[in-house]
N, C-alpha and C. Protein backbone atom coordinates (compact mmCIF):
# COMPACT_ATOMS: atom_id res chain seq x y z
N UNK A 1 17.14 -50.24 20.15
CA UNK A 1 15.70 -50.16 20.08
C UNK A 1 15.15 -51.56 20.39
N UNK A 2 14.64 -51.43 21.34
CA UNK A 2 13.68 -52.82 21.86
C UNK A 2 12.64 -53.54 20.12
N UNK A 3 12.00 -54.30 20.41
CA UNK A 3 11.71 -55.17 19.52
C UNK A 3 10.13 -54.52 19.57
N UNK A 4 9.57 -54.24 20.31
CA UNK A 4 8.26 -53.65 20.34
C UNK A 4 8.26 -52.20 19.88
N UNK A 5 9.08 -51.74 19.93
CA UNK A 5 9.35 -50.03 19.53
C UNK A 5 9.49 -50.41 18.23
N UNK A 6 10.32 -51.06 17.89
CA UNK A 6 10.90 -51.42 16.28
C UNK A 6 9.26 -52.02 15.42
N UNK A 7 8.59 -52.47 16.04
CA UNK A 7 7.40 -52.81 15.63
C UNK A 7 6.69 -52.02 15.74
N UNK A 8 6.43 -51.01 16.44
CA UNK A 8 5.70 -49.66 16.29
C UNK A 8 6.19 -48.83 14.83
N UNK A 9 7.16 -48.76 14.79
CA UNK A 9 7.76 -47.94 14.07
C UNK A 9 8.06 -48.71 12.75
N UNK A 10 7.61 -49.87 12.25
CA UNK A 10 7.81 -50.60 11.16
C UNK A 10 5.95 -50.34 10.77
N UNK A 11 5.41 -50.31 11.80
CA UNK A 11 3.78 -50.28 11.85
C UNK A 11 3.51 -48.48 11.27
N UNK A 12 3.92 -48.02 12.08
CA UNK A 12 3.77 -46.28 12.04
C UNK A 12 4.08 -46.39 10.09
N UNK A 13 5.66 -46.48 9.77
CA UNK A 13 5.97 -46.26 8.15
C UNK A 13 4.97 -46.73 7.13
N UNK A 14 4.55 -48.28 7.83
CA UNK A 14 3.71 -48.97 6.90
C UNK A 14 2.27 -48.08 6.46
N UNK A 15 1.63 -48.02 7.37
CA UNK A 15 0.64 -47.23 7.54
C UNK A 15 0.73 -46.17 7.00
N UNK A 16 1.56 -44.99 7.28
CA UNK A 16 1.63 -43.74 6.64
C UNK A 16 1.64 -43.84 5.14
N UNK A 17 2.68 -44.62 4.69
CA UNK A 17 2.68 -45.43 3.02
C UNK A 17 1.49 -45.47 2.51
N UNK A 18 0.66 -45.97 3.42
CA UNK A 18 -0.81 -46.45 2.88
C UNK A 18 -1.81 -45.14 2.69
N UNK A 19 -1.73 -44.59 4.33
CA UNK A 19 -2.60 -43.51 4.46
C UNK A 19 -2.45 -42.22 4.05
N UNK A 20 -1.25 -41.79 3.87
CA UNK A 20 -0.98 -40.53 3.47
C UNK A 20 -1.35 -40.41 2.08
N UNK A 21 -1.15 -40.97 1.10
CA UNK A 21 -1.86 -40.71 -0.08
C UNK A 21 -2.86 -40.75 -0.30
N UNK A 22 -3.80 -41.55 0.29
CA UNK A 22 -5.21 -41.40 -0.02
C UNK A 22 -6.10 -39.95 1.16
N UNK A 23 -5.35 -39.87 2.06
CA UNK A 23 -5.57 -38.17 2.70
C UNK A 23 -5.61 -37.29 2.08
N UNK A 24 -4.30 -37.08 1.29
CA UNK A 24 -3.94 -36.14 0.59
C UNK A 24 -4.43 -36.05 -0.29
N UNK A 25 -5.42 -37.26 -1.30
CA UNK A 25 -6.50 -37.01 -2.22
C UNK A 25 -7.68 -36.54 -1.96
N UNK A 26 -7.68 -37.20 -0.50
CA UNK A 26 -9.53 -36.81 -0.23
C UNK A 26 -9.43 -35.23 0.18
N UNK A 27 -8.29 -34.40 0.54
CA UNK A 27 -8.28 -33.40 1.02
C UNK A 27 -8.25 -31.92 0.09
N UNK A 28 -7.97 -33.11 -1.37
CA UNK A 28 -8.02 -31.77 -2.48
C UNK A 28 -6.50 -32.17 -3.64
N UNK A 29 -5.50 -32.90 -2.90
CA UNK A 29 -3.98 -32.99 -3.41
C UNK A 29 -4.10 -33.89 -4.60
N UNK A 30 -4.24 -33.46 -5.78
CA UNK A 30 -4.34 -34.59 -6.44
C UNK A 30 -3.29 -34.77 -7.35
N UNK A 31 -2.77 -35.76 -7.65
CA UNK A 31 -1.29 -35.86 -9.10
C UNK A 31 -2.16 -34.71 -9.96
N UNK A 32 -3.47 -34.50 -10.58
CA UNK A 32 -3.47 -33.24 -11.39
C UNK A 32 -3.88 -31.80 -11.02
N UNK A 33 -3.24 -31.99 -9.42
CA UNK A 33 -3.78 -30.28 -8.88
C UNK A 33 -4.58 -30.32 -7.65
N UNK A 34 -4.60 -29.28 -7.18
CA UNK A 34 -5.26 -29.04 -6.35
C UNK A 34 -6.77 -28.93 -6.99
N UNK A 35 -7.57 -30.19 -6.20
CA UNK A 35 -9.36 -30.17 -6.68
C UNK A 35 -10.00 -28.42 -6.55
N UNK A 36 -10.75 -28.15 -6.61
CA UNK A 36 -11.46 -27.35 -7.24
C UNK A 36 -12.30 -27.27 -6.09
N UNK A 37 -12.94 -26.37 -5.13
CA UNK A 37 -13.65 -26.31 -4.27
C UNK A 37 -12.93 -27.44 -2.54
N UNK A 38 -12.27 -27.83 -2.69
CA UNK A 38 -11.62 -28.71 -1.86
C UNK A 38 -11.04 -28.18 -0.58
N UNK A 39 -10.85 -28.70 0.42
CA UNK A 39 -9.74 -27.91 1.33
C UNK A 39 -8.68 -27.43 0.99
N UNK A 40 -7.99 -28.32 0.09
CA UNK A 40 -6.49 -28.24 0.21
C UNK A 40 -6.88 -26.65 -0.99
N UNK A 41 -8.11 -26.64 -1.76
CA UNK A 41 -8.15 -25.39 -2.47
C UNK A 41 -8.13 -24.12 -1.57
N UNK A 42 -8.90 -24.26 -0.64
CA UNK A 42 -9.09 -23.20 0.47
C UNK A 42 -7.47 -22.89 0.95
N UNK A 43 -7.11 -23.76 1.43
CA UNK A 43 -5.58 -23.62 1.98
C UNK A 43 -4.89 -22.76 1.24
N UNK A 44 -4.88 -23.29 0.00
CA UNK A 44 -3.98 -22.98 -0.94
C UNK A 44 -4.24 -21.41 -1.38
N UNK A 45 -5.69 -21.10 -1.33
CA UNK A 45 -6.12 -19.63 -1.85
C UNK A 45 -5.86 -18.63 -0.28
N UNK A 46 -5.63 -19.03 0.57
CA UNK A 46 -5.09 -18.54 2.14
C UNK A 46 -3.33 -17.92 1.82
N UNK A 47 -3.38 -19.25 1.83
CA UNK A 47 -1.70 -19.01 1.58
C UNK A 47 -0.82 -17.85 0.39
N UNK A 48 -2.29 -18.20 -0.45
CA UNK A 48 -1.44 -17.07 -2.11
C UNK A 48 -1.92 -15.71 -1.03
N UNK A 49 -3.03 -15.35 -0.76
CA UNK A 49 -3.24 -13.87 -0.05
C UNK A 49 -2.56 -13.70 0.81
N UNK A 50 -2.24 -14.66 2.03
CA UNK A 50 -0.86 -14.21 2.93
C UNK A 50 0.02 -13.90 2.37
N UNK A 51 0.63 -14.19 1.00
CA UNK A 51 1.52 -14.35 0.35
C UNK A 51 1.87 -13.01 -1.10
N UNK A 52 1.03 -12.10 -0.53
CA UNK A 52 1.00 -11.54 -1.81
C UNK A 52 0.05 -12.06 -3.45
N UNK A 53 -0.50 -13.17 -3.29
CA UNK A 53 -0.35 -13.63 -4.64
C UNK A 53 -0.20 -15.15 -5.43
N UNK A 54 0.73 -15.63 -4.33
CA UNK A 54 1.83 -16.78 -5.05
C UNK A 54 1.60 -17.31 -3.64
N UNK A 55 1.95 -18.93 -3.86
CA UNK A 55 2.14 -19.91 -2.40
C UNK A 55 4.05 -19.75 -3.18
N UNK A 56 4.17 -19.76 -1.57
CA UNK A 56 5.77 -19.78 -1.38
C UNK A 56 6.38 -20.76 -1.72
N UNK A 57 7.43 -21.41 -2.30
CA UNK A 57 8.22 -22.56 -2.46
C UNK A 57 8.65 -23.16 -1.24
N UNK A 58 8.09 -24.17 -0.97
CA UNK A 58 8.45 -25.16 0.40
C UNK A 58 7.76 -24.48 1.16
N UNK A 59 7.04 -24.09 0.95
CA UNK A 59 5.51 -24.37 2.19
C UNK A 59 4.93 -25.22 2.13
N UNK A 60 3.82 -25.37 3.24
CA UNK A 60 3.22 -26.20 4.04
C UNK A 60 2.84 -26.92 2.66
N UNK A 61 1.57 -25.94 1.88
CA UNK A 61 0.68 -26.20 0.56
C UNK A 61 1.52 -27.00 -0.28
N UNK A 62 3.10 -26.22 -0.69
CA UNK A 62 3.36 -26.41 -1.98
C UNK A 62 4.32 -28.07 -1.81
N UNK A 63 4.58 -28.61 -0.27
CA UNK A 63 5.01 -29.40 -0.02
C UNK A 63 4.16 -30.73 -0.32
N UNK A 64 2.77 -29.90 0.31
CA UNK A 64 1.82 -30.97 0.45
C UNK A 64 0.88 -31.09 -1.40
N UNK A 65 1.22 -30.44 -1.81
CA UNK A 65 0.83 -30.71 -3.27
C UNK A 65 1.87 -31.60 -4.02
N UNK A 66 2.94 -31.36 -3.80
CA UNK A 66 4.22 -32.08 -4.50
C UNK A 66 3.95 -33.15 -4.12
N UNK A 67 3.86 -33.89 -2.48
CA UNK A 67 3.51 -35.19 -2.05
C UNK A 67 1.95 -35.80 -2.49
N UNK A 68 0.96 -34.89 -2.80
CA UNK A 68 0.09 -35.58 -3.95
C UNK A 68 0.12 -35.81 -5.08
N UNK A 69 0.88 -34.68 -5.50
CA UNK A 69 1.23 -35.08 -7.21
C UNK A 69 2.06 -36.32 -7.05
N UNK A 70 2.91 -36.59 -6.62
CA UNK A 70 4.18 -37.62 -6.70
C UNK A 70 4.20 -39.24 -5.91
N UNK A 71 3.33 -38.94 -4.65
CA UNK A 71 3.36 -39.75 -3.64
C UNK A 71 4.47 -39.79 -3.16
N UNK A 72 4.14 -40.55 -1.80
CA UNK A 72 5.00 -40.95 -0.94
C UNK A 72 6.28 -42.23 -1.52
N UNK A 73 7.59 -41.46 -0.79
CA UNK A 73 8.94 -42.50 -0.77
C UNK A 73 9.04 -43.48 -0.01
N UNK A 74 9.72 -44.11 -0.16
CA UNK A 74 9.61 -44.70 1.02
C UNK A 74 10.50 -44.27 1.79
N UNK A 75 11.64 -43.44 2.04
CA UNK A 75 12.05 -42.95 2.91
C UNK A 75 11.13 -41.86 3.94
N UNK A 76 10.37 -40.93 3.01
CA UNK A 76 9.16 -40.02 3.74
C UNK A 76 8.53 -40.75 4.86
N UNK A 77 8.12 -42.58 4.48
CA UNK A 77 7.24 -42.93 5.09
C UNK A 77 7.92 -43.28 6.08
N UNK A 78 9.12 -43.76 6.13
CA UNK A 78 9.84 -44.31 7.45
C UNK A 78 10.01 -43.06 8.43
N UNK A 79 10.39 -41.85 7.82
CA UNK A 79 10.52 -41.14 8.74
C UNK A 79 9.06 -40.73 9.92
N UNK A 80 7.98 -40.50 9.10
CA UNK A 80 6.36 -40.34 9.42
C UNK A 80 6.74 -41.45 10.38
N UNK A 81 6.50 -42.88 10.11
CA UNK A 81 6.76 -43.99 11.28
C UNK A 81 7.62 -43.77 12.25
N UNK A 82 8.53 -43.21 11.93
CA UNK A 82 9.60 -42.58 13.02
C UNK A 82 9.16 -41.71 13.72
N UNK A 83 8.51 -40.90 13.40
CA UNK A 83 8.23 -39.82 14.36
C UNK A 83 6.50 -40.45 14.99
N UNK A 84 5.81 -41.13 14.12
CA UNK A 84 4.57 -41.65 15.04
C UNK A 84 4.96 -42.22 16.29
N UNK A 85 5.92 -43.03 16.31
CA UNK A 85 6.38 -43.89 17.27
C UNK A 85 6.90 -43.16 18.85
N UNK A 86 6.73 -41.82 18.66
CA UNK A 86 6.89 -41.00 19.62
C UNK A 86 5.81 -40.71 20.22
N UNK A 87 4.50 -41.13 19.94
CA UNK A 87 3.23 -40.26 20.01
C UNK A 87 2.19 -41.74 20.47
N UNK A 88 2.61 -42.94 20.42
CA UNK A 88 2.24 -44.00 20.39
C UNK A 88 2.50 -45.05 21.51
């Protein structure tokens, strides 16, 4: 990996670290739940009716709620940088 790619992709992780959690709050994901009138509420009330009822285990929702409740790893984020760096 060239030295400018490697800097994309040290840039891409950093960033995602930063940005992905505060997305995932403004979008509804919060460490205590999905907000209340929010997108990620809408999503989430989509998904239980596709679903019978229930959001599925390791879906889109229940992935993206776990990564608000918990935040980002830092492995998550390297990979996000990893894959930005394709798009960049």
């Amino acid at each position: 990996m060239d030295p400018v790619t490697a800097a994309y992709v040290a840039a891409g992780a950093a960033g995602a670290l930063v940005a992905a959690p505060v997305a995932l709050t403004a979008a509804g994901f919060t460490s205590a739940g999905v907000a209340a009138g929010s997108w990620a509420a809408s999503m989430m009330s989509s998904a239980a009716i596709a679903n019978g009822g229930g959001v599925a285990a390791g879906s889109v929702v229940a992935t993206l709620q776990s990564v608000g409740a918990a935040g980002l790893s830092g492995a998550t984020g390297a990979a996000v940088g990893w894959l930005a760096s394709f798009f960049g």
